[in-house]
C-alpha atoms as a PDB file:
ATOM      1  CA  UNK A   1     -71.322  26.319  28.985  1.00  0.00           C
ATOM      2  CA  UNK A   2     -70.265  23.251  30.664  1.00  0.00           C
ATOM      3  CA  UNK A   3     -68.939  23.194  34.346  1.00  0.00           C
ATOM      4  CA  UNK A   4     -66.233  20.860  35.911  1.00  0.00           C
ATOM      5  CA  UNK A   5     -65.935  21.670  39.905  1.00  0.00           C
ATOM      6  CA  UNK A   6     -62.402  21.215  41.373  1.00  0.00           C
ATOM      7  CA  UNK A   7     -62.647  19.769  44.811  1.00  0.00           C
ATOM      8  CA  UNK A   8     -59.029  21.071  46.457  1.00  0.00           C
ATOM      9  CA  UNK A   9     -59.944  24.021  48.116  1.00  0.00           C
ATOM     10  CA  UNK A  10     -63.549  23.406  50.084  1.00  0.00           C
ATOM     11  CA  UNK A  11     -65.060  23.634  53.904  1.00  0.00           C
ATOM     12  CA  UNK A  12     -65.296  20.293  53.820  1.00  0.00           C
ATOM     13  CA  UNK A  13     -62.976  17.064  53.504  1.00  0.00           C
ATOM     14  CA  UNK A  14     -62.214  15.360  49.896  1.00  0.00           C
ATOM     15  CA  UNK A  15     -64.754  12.727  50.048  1.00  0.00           C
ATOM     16  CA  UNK A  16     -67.315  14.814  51.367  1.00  0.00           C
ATOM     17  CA  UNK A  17     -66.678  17.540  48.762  1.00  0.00           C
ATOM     18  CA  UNK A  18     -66.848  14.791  45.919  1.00  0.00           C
ATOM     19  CA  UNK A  19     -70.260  13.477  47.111  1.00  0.00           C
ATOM     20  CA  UNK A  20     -71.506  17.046  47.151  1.00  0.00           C
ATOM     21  CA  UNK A  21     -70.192  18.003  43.879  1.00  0.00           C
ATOM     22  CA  UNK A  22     -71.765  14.593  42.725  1.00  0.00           C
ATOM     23  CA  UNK A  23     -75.270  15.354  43.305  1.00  0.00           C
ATOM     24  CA  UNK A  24     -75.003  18.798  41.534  1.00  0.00           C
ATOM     25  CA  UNK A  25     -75.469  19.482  37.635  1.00  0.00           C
ATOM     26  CA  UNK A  26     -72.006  19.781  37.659  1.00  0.00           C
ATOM     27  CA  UNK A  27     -70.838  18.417  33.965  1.00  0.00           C
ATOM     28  CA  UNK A  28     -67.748  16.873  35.735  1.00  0.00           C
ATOM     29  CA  UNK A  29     -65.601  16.824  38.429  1.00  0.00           C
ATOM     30  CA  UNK A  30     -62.448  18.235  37.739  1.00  0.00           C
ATOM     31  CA  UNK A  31     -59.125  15.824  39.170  1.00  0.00           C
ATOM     32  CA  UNK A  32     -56.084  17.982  39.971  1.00  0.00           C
ATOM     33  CA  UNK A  33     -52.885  16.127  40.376  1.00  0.00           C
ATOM     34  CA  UNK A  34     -49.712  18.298  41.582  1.00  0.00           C
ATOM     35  CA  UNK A  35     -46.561  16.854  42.069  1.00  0.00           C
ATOM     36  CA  UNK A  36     -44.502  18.564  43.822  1.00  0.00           C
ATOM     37  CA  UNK A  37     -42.090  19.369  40.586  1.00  0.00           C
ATOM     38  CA  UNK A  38     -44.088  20.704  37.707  1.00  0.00           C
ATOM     39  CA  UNK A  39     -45.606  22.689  40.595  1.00  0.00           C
ATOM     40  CA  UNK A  40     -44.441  23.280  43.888  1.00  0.00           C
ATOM     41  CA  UNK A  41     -47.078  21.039  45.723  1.00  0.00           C
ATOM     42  CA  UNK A  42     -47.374  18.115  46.039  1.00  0.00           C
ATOM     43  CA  UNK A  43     -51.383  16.808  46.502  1.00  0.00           C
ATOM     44  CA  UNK A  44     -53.016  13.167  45.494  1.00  0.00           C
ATOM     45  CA  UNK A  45     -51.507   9.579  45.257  1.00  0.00           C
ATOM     46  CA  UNK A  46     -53.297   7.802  42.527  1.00  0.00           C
ATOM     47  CA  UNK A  47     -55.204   5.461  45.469  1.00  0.00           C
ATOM     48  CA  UNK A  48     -56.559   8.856  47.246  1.00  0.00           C
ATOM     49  CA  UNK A  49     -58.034   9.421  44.102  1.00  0.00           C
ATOM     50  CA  UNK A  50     -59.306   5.937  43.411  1.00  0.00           C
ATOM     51  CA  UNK A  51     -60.344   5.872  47.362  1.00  0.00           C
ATOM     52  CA  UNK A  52     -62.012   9.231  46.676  1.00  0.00           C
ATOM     53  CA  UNK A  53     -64.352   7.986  43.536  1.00  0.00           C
ATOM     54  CA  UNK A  54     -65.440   5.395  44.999  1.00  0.00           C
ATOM     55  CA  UNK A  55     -69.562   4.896  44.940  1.00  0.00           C
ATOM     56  CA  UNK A  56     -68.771   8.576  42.797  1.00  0.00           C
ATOM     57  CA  UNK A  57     -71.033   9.057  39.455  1.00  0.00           C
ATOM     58  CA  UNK A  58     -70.019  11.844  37.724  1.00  0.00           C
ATOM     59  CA  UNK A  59     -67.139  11.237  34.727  1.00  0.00           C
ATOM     60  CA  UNK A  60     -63.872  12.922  35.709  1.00  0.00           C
ATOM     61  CA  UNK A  61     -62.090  16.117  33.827  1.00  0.00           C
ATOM     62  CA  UNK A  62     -57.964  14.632  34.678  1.00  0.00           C
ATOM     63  CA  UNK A  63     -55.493  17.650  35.093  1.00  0.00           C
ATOM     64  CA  UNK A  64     -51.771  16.232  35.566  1.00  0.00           C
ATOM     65  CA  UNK A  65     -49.770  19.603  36.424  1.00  0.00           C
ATOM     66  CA  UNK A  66     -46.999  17.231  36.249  1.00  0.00           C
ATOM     67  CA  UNK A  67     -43.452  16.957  34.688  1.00  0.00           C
ATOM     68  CA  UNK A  68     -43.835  13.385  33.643  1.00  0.00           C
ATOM     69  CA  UNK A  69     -47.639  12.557  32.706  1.00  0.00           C
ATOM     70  CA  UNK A  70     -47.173   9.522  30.784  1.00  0.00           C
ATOM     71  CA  UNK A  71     -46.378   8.057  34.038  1.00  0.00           C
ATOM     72  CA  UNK A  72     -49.895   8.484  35.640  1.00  0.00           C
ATOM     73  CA  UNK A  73     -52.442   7.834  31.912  1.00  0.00           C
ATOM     74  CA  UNK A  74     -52.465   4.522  32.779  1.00  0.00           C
ATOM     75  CA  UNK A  75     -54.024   4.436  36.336  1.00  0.00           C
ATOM     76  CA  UNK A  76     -56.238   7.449  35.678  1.00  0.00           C
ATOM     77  CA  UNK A  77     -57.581   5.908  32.191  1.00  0.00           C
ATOM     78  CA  UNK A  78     -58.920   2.985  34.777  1.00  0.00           C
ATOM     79  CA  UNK A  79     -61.142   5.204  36.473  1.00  0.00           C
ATOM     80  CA  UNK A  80     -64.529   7.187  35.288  1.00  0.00           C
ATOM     81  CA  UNK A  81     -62.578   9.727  32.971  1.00  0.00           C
ATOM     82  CA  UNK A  82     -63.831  11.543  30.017  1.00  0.00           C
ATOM     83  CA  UNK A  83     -60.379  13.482  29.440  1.00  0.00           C
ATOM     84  CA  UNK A  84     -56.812  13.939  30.654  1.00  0.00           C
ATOM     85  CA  UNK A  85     -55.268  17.125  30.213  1.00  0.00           C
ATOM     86  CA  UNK A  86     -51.238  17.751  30.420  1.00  0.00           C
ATOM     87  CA  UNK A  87     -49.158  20.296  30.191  1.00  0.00           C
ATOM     88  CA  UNK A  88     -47.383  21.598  27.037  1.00  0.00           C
ATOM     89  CA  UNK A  89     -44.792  22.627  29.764  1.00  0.00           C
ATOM     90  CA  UNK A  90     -44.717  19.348  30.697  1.00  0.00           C
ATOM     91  CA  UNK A  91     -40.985  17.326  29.907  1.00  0.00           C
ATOM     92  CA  UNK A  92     -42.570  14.519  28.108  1.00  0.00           C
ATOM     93  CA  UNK A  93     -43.203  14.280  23.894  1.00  0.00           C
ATOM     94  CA  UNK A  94     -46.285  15.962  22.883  1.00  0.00           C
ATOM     95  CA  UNK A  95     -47.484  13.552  20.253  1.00  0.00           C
ATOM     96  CA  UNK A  96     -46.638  10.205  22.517  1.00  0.00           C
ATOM     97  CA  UNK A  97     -48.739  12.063  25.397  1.00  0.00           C
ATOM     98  CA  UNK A  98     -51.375  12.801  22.907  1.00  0.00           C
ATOM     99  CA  UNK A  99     -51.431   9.103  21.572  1.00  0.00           C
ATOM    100  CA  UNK A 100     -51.052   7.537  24.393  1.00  0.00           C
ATOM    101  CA  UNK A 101     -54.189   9.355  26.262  1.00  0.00           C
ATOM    102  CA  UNK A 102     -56.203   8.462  23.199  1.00  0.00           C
ATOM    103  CA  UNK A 103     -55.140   4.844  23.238  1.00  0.00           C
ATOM    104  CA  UNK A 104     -57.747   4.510  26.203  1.00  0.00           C
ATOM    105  CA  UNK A 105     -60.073   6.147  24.011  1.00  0.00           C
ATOM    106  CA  UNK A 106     -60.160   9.007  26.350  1.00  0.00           C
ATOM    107  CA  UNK A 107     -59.920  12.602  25.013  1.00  0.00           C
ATOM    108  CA  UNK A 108     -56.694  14.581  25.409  1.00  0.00           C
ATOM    109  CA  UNK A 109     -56.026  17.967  26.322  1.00  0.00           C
ATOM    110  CA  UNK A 110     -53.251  20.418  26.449  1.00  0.00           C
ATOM    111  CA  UNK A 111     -52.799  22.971  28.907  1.00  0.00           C
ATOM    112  CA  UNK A 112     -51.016  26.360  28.899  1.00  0.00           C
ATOM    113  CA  UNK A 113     -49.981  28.296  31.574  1.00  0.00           C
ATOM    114  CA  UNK A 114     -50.268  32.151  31.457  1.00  0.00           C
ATOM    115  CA  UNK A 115     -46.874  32.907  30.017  1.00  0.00           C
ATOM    116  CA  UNK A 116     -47.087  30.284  27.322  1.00  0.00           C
ATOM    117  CA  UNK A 117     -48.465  31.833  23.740  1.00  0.00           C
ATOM    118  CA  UNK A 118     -51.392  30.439  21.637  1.00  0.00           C
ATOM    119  CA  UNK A 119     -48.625  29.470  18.667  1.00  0.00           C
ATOM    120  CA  UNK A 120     -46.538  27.516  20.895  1.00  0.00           C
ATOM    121  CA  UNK A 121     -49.216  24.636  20.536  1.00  0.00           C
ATOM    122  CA  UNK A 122     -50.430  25.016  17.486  1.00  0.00           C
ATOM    123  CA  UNK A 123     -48.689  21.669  15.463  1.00  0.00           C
ATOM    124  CA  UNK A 124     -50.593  19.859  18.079  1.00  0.00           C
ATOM    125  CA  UNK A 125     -53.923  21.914  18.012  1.00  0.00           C
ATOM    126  CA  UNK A 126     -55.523  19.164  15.036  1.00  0.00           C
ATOM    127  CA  UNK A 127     -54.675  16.430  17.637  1.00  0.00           C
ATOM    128  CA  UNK A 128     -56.151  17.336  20.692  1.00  0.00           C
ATOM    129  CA  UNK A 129     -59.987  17.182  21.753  1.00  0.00           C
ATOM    130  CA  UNK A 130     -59.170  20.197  24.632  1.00  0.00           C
ATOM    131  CA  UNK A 131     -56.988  23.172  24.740  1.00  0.00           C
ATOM    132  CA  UNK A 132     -57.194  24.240  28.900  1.00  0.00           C
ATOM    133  CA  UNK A 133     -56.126  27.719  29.287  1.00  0.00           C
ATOM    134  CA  UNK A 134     -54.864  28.665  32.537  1.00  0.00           C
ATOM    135  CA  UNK A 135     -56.457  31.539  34.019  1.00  0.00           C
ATOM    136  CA  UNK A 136     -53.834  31.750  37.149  1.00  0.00           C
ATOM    137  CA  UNK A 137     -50.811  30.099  37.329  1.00  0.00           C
ATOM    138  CA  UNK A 138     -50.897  26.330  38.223  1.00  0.00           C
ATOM    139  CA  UNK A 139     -50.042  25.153  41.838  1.00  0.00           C
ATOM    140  CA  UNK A 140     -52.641  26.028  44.254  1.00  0.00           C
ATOM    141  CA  UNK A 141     -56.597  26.840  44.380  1.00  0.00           C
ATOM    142  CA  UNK A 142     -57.683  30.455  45.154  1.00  0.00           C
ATOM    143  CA  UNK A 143     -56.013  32.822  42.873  1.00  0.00           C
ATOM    144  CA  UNK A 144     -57.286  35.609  41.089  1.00  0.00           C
ATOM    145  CA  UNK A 145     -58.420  35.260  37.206  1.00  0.00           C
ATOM    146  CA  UNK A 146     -55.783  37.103  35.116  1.00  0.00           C
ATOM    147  CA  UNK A 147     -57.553  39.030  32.572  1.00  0.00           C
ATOM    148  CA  UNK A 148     -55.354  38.315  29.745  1.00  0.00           C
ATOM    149  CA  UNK A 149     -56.224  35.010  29.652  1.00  0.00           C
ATOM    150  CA  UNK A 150     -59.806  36.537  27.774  1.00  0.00           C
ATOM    151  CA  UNK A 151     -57.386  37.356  25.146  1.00  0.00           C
ATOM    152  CA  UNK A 152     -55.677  33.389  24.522  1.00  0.00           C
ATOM    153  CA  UNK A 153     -59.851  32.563  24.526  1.00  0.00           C
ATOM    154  CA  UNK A 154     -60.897  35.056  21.211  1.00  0.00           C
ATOM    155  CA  UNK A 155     -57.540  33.912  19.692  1.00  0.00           C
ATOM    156  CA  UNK A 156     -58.093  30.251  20.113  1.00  0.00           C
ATOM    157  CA  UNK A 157     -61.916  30.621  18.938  1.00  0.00           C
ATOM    158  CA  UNK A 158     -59.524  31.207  15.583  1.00  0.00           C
ATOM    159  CA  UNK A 159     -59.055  27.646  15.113  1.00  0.00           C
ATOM    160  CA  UNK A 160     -61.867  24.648  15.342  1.00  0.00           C
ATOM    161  CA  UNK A 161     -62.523  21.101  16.352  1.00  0.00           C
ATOM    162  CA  UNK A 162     -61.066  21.063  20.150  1.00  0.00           C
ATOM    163  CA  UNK A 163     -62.939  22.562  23.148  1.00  0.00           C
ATOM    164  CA  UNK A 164     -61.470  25.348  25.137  1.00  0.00           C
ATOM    165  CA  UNK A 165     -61.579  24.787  28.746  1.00  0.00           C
ATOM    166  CA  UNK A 166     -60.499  27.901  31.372  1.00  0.00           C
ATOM    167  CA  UNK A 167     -59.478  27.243  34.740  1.00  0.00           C
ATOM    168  CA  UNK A 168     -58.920  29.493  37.339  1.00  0.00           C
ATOM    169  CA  UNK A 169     -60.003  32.589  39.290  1.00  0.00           C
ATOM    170  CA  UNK A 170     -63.913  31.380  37.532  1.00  0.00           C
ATOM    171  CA  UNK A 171     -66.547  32.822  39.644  1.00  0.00           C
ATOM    172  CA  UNK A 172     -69.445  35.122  39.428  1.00  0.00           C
ATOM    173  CA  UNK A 173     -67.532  38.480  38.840  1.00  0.00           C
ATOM    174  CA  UNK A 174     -65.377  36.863  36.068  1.00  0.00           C
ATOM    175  CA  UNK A 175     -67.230  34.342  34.027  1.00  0.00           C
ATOM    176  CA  UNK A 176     -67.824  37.302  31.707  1.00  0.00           C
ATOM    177  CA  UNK A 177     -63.792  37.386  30.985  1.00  0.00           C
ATOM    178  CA  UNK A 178     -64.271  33.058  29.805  1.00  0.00           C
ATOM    179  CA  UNK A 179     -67.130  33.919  26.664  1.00  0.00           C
ATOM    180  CA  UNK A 180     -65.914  31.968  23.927  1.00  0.00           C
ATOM    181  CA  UNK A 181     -64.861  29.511  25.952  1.00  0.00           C
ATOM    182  CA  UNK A 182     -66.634  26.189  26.059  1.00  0.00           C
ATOM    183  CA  UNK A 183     -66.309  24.900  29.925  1.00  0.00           C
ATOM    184  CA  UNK A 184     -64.898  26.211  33.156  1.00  0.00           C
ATOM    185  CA  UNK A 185     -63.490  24.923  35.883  1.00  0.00           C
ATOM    186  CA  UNK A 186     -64.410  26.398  39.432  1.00  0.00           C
ATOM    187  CA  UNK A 187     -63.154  25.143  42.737  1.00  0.00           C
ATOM    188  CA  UNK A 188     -63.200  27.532  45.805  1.00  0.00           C
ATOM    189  CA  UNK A 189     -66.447  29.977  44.490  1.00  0.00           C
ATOM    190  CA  UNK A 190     -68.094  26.856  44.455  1.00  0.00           C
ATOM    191  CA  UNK A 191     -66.855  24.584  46.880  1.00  0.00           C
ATOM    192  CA  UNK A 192     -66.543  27.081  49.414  1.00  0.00           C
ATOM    193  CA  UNK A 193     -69.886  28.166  49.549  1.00  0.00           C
ATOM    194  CA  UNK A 194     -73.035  26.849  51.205  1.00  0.00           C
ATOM    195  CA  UNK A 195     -74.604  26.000  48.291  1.00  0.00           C
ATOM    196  CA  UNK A 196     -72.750  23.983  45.495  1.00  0.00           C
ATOM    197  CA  UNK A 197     -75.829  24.218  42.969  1.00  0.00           C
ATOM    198  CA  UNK A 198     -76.731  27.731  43.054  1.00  0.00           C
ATOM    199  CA  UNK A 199     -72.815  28.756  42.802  1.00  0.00           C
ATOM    200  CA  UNK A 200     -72.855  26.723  39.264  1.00  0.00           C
ATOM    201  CA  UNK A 201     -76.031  27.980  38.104  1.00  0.00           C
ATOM    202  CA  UNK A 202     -74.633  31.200  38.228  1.00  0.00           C
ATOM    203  CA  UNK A 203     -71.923  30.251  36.377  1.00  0.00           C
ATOM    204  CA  UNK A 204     -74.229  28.965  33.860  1.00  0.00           C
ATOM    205  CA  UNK A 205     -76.219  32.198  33.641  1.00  0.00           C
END
């Protein structure tokens, strides 16, 4: 089980946060970009970001929760990324999103939210390299894991060749609900805790 750390909801500033997550076993550090349409907040400019990485080791797990995301693969393929992840909700053409991600020779992913079905993405499920299921619904850190999201896990273990990602609500008391699933992302359960390593080892165990 792989584990990408999302640094929006913490004790301590951004920069501080990243530097902790960095010296972790953390897999990645997970990049959430709101802006203020797709969701209702409004977070990161691409040069907080770039500000934020800088001196930063770890590769970065890109989630644009964004209505336009071909406008921001560009600046984020320039920095330490392994993948970008959109939304399917997203206004933009699946396949040129896809394409265009890969054209960096980054992986893609696709993200549901929790009222969007498995078969809704399935013409694009060959073409992706991550399929993020949303375990609350996208906007803010915090929530509470919604069970049924166990369910979009079993049913997308149905398929092959992509990686299923879960993201949010993951802490102790619900990585149980992700099995099947091949990475989580956890932001407040670790980030809000005194110790960043022992809150991902026990997601690992």
């Amino acid at each position: 089980m792989k584990v990408a750390v999302s640094f929006i909801k913490s004790l301590y500033d951004e920069k501080k946060t990243i530097e902790l997550i960095d010296s972790t076993s953390a897999d990645y550090i997970h990049v959430d970009i709101m802006d203020g349409e797709f969701v209702s907040t409004k977070n990161y400019d691409f040069s907080d970001i770039k500000a934020f990485m800088e001196g930063i080791n770890k590769l970065l797990d890109v989630h644009l929760m964004v209505r336009h995301p071909l406008d921001y693969i560009k600046d984020y393929a320039s920095l330490n990324t392994k993948q970008i992840i959109f939304h399917a909700e997203a206004d933009e053409d699946i396949y040129e999103t896809i394409n265009k991600i890969h054209s960096y020779g980054i992986k893609a992913g696709l993200a549901i939210n929790p009222d969007t079905p498995v078969e809704q993405i399935e013409k694009y499920l060959d073409l992706v390299d991550t399929v993020l299921v949303m375990s609350v619904y996208p906007g803010k850190g915090g929530q509470k894991f919604i069970p049924e999201s166990s369910d979009k896990i079993k049913e997308l273990n149905n398929y092959s060749d992509f990686l299923i990602e879960v993201d949010g609500g993951v802490n102790k008391d619900t990585i149980d609900l992700t099995i099947g699933a091949d990475m989580v992302v956890s932001g407040s359960y670790v980030c809000e805790s005194q110790d960043y390593e022992k809150a991902i080892e026990s997601l690992r165990n």
